[in-house]
PDB file of N, CA and C in Angstrom:
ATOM      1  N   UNK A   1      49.136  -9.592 194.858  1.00  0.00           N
ATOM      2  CA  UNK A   1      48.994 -10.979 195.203  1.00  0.00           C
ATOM      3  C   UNK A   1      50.127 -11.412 196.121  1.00  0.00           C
ATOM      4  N   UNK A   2      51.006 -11.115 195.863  1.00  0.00           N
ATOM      5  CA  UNK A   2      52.481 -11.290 196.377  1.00  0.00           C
ATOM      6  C   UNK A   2      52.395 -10.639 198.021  1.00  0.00           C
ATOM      7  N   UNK A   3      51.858  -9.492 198.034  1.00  0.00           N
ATOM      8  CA  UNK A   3      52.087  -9.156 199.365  1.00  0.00           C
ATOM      9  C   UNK A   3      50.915  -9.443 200.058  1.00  0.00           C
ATOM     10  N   UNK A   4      49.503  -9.995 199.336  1.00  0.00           N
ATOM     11  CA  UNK A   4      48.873 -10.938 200.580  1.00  0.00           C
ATOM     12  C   UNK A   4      49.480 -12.030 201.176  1.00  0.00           C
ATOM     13  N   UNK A   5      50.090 -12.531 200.074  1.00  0.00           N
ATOM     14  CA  UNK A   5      50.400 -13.723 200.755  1.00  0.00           C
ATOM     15  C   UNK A   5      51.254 -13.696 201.898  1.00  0.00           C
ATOM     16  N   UNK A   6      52.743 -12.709 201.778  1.00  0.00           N
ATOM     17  CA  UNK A   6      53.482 -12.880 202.426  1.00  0.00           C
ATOM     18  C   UNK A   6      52.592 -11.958 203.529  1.00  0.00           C
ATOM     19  N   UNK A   7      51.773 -11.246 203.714  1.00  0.00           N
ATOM     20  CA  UNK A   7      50.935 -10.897 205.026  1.00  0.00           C
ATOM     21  C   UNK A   7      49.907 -11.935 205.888  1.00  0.00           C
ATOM     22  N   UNK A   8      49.576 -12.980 204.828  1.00  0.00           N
ATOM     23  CA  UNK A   8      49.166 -13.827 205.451  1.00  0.00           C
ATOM     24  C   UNK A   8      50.228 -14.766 206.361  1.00  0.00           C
ATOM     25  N   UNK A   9      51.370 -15.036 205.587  1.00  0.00           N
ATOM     26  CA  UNK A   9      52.414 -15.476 206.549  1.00  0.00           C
ATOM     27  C   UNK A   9      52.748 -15.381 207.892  1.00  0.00           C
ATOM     28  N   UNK A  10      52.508 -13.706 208.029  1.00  0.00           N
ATOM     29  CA  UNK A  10      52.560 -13.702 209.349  1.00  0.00           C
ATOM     30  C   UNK A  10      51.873 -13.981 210.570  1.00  0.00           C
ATOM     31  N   UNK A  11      50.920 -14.027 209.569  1.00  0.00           N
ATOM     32  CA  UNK A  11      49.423 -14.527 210.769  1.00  0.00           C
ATOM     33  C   UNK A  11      49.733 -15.781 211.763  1.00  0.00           C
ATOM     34  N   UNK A  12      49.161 -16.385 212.980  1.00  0.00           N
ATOM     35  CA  UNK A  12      49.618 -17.072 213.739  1.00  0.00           C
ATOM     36  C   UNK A  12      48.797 -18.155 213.286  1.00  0.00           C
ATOM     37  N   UNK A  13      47.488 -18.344 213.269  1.00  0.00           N
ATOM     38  CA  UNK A  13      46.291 -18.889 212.576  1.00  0.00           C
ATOM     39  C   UNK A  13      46.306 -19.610 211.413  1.00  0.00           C
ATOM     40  N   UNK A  14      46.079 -20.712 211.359  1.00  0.00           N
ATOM     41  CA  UNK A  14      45.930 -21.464 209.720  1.00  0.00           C
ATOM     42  C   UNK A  14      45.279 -20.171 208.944  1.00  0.00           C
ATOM     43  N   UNK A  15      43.925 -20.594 209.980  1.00  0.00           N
ATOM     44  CA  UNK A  15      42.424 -19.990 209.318  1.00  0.00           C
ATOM     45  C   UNK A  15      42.905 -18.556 208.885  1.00  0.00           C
ATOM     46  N   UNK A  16      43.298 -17.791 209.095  1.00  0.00           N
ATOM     47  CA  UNK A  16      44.034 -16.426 208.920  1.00  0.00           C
ATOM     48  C   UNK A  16      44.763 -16.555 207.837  1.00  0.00           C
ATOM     49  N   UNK A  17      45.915 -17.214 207.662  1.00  0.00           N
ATOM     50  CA  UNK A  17      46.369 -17.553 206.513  1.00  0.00           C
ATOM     51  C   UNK A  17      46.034 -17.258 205.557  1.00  0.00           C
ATOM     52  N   UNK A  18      44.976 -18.721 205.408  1.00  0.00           N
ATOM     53  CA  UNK A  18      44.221 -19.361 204.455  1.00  0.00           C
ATOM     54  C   UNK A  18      42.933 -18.059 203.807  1.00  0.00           C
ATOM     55  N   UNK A  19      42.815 -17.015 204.268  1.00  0.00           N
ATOM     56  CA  UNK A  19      41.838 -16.088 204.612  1.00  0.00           C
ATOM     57  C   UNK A  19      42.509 -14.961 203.366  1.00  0.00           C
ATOM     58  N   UNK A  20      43.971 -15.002 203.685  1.00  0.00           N
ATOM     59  CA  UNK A  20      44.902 -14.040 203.024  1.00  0.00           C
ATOM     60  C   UNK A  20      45.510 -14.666 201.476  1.00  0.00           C
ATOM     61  N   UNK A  21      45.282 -16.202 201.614  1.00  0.00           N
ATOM     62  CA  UNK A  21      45.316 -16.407 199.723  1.00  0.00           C
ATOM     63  C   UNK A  21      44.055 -16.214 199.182  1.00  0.00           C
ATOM     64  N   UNK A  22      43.056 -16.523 200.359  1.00  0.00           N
ATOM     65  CA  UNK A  22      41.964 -16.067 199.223  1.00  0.00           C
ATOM     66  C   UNK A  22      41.864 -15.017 198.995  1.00  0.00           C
ATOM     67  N   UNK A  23      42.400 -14.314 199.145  1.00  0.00           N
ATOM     68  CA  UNK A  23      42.506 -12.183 198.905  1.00  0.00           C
ATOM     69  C   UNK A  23      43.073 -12.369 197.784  1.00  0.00           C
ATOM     70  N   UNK A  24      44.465 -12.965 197.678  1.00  0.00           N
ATOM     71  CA  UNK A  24      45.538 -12.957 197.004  1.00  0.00           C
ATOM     72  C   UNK A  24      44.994 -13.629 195.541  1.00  0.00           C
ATOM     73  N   UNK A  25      43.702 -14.618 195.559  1.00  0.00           N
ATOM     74  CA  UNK A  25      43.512 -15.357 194.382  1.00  0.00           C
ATOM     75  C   UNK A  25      42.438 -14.509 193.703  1.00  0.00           C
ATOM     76  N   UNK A  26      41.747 -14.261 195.081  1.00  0.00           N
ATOM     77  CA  UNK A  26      40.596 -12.640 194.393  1.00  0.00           C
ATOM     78  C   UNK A  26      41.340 -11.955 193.581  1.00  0.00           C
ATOM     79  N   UNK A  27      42.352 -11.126 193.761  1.00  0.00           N
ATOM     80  CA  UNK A  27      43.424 -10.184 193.418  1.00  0.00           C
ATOM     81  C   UNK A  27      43.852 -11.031 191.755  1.00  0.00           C
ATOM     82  N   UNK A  28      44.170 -12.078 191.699  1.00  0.00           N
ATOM     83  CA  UNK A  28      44.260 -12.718 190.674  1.00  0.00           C
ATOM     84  C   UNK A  28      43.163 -13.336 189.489  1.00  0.00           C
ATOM     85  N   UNK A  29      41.812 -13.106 189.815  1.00  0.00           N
ATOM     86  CA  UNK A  29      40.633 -12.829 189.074  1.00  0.00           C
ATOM     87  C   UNK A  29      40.904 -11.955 188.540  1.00  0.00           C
ATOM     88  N   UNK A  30      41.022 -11.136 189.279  1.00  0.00           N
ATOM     89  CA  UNK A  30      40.909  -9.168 188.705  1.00  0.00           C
ATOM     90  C   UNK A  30      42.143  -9.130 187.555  1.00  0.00           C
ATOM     91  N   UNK A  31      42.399  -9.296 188.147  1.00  0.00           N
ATOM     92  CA  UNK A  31      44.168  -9.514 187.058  1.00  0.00           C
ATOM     93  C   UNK A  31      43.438 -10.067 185.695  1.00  0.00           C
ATOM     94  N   UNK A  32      42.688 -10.984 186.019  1.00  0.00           N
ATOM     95  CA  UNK A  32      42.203 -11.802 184.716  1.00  0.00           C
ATOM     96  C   UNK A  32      41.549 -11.041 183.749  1.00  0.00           C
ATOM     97  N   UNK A  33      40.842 -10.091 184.549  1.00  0.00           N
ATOM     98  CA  UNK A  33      39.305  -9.325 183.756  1.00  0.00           C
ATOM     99  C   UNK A  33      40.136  -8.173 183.351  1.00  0.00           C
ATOM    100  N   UNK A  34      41.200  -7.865 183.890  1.00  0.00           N
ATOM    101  CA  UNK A  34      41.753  -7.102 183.000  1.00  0.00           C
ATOM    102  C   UNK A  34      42.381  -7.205 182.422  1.00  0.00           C
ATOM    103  N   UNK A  35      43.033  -8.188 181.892  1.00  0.00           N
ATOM    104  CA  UNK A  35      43.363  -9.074 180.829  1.00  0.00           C
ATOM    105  C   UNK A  35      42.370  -9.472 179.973  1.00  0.00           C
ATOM    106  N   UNK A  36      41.955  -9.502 180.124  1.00  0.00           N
ATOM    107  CA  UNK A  36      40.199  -9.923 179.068  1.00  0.00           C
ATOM    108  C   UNK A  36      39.873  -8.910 178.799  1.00  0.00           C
ATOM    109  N   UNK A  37      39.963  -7.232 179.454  1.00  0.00           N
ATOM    110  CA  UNK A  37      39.636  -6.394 178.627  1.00  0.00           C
ATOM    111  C   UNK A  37      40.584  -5.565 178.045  1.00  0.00           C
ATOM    112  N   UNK A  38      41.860  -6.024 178.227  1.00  0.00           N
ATOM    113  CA  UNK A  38      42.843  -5.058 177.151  1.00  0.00           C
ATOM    114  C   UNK A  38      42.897  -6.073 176.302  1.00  0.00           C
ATOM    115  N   UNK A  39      42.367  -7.241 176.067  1.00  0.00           N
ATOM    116  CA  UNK A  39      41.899  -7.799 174.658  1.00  0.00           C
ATOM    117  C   UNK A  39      41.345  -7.868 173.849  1.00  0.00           C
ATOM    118  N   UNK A  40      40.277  -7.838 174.687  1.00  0.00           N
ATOM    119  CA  UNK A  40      38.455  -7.293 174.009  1.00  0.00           C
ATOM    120  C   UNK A  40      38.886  -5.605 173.767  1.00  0.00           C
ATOM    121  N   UNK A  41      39.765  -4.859 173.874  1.00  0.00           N
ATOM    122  CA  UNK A  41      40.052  -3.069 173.357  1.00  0.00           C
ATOM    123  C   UNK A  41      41.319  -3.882 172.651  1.00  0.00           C
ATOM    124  N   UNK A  42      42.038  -4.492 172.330  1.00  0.00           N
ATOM    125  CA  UNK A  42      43.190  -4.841 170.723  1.00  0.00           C
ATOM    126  C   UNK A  42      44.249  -4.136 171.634  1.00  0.00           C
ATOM    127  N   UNK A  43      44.683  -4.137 172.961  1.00  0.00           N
ATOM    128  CA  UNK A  43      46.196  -3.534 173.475  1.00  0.00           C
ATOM    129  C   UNK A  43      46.656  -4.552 173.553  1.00  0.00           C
ATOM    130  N   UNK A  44      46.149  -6.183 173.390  1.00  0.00           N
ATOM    131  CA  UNK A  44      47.395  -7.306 172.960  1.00  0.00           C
ATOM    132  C   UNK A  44      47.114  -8.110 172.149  1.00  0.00           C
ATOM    133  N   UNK A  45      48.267  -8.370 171.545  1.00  0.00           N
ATOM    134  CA  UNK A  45      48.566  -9.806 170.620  1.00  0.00           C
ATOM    135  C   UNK A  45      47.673 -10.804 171.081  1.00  0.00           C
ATOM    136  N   UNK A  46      47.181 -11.982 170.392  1.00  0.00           N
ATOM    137  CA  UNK A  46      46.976 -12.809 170.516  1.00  0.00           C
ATOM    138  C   UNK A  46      47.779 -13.708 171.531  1.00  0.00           C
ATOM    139  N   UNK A  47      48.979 -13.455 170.910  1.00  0.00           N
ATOM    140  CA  UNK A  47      49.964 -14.730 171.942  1.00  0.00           C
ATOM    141  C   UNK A  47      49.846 -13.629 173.248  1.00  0.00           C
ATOM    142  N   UNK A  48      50.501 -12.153 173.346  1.00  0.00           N
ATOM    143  CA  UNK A  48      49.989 -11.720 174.792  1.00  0.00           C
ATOM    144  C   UNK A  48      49.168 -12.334 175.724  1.00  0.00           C
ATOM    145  N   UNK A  49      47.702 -12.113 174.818  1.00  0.00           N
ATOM    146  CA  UNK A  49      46.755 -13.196 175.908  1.00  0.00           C
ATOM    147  C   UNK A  49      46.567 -14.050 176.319  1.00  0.00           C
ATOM    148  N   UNK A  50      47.606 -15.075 175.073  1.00  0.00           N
ATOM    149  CA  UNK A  50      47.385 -16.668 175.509  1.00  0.00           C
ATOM    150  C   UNK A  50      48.540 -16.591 176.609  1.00  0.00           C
ATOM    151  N   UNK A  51      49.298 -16.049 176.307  1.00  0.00           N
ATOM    152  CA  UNK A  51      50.355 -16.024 177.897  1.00  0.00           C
ATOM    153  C   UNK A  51      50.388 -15.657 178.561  1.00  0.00           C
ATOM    154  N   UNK A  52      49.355 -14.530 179.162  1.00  0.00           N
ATOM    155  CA  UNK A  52      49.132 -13.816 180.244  1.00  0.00           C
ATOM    156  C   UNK A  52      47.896 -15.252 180.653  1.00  0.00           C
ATOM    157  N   UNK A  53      47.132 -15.045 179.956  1.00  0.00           N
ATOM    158  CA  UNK A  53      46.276 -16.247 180.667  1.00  0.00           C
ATOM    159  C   UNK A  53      46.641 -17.856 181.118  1.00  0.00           C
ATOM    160  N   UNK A  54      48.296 -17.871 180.722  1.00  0.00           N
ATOM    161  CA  UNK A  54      48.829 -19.429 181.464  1.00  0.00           C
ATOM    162  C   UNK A  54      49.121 -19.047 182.577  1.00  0.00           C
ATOM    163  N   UNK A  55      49.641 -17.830 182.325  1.00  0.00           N
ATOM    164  CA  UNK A  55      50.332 -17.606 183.911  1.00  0.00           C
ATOM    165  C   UNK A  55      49.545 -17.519 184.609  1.00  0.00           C
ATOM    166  N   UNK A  56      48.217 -16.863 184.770  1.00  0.00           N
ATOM    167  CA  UNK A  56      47.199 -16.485 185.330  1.00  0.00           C
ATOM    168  C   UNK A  56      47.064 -17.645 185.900  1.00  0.00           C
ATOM    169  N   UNK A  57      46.579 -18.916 185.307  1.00  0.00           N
ATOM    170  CA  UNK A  57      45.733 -20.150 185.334  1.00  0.00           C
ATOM    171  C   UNK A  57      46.940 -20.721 186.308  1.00  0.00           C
ATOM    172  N   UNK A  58      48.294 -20.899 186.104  1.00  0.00           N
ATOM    173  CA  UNK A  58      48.892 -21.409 186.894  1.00  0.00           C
ATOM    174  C   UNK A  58      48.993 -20.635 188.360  1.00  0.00           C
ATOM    175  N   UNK A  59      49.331 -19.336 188.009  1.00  0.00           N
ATOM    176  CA  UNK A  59      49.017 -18.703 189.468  1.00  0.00           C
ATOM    177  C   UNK A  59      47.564 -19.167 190.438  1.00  0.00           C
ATOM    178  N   UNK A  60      46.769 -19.207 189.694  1.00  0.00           N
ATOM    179  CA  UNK A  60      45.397 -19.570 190.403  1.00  0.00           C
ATOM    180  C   UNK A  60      45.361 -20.433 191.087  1.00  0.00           C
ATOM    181  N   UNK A  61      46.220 -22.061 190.412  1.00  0.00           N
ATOM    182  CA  UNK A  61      46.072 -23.135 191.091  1.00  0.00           C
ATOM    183  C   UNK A  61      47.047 -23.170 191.965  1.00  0.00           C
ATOM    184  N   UNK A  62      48.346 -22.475 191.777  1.00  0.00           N
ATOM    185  CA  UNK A  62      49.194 -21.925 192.948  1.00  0.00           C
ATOM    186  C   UNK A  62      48.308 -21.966 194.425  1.00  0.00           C
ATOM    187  N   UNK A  63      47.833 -20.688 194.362  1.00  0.00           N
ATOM    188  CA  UNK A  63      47.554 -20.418 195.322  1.00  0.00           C
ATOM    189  C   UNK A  63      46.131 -21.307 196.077  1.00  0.00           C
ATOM    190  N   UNK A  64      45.313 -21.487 195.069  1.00  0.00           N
ATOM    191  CA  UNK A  64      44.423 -22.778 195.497  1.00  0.00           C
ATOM    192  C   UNK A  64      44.929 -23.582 196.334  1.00  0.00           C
ATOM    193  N   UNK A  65      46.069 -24.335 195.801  1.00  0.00           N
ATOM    194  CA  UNK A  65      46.887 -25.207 196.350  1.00  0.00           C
ATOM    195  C   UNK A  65      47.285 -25.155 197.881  1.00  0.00           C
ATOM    196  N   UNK A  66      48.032 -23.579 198.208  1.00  0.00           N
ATOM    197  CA  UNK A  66      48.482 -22.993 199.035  1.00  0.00           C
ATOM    198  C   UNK A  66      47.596 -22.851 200.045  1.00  0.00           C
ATOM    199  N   UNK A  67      46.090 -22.968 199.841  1.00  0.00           N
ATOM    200  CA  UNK A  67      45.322 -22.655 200.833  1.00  0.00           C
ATOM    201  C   UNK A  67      44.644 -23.881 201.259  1.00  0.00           C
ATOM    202  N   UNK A  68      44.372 -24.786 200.338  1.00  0.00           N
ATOM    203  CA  UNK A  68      44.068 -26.280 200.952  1.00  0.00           C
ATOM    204  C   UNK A  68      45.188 -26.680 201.755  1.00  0.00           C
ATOM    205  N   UNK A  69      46.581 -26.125 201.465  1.00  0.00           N
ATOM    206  CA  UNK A  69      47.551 -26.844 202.525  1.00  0.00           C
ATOM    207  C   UNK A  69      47.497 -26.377 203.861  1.00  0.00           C
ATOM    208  N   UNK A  70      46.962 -24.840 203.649  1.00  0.00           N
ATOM    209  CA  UNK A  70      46.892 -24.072 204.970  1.00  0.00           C
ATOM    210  C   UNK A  70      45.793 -24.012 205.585  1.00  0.00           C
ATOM    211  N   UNK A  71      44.803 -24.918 205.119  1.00  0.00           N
ATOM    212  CA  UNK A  71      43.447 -25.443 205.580  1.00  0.00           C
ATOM    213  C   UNK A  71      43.701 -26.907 206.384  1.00  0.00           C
ATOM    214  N   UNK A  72      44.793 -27.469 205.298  1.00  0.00           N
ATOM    215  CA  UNK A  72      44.658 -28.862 206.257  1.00  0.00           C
ATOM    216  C   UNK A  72      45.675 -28.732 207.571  1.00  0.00           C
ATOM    217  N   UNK A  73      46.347 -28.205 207.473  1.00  0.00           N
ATOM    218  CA  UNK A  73      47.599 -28.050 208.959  1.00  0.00           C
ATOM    219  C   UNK A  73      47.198 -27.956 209.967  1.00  0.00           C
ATOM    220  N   UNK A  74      47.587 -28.040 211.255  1.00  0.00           N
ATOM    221  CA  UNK A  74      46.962 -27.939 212.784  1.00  0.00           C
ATOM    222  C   UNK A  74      47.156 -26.745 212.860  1.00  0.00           C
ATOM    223  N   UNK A  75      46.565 -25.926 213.953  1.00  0.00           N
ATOM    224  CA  UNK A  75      47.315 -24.630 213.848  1.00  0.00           C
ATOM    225  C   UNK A  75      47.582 -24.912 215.529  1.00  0.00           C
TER     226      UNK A  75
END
């Protein structure tokens, strides 16, 4: 996730950007489902999951965020 983003950075393009968090938030789904299935197989705690899934949820709107800003900018 981390290194879409900062690859989207370099892009000259909003639209390009904005192109490279949505990779980065894709990338952070996946993260999710596999988190949902080393739960659904018992490789975590309860609290594991509830805290892997805040971070998750906050990362998500992170980058949501990040891409409406890089949607609204001039390029």
């Amino acid at each position: 996730m981390a290194s879409n983003i900062a690859e989207g950075t370099s892009r000259k393009s909003k639209k390009d950007q904005a192109n490279f968090s949505v990779i980065a938030y894709s990338s952070t789904i996946e993260l999710l489902n596999d988190l949902i299935i080393s739960n659904d197989l018992a490789f975590l705690t309860n609290k594991q999951y509830t805290e892997g899934r805040e971070l998750i949820e906050r990362q998500t709107f992170l980058i949501a965020s990040l891409r409406q800003s890089q949607l609204r900018k001039k390029t």
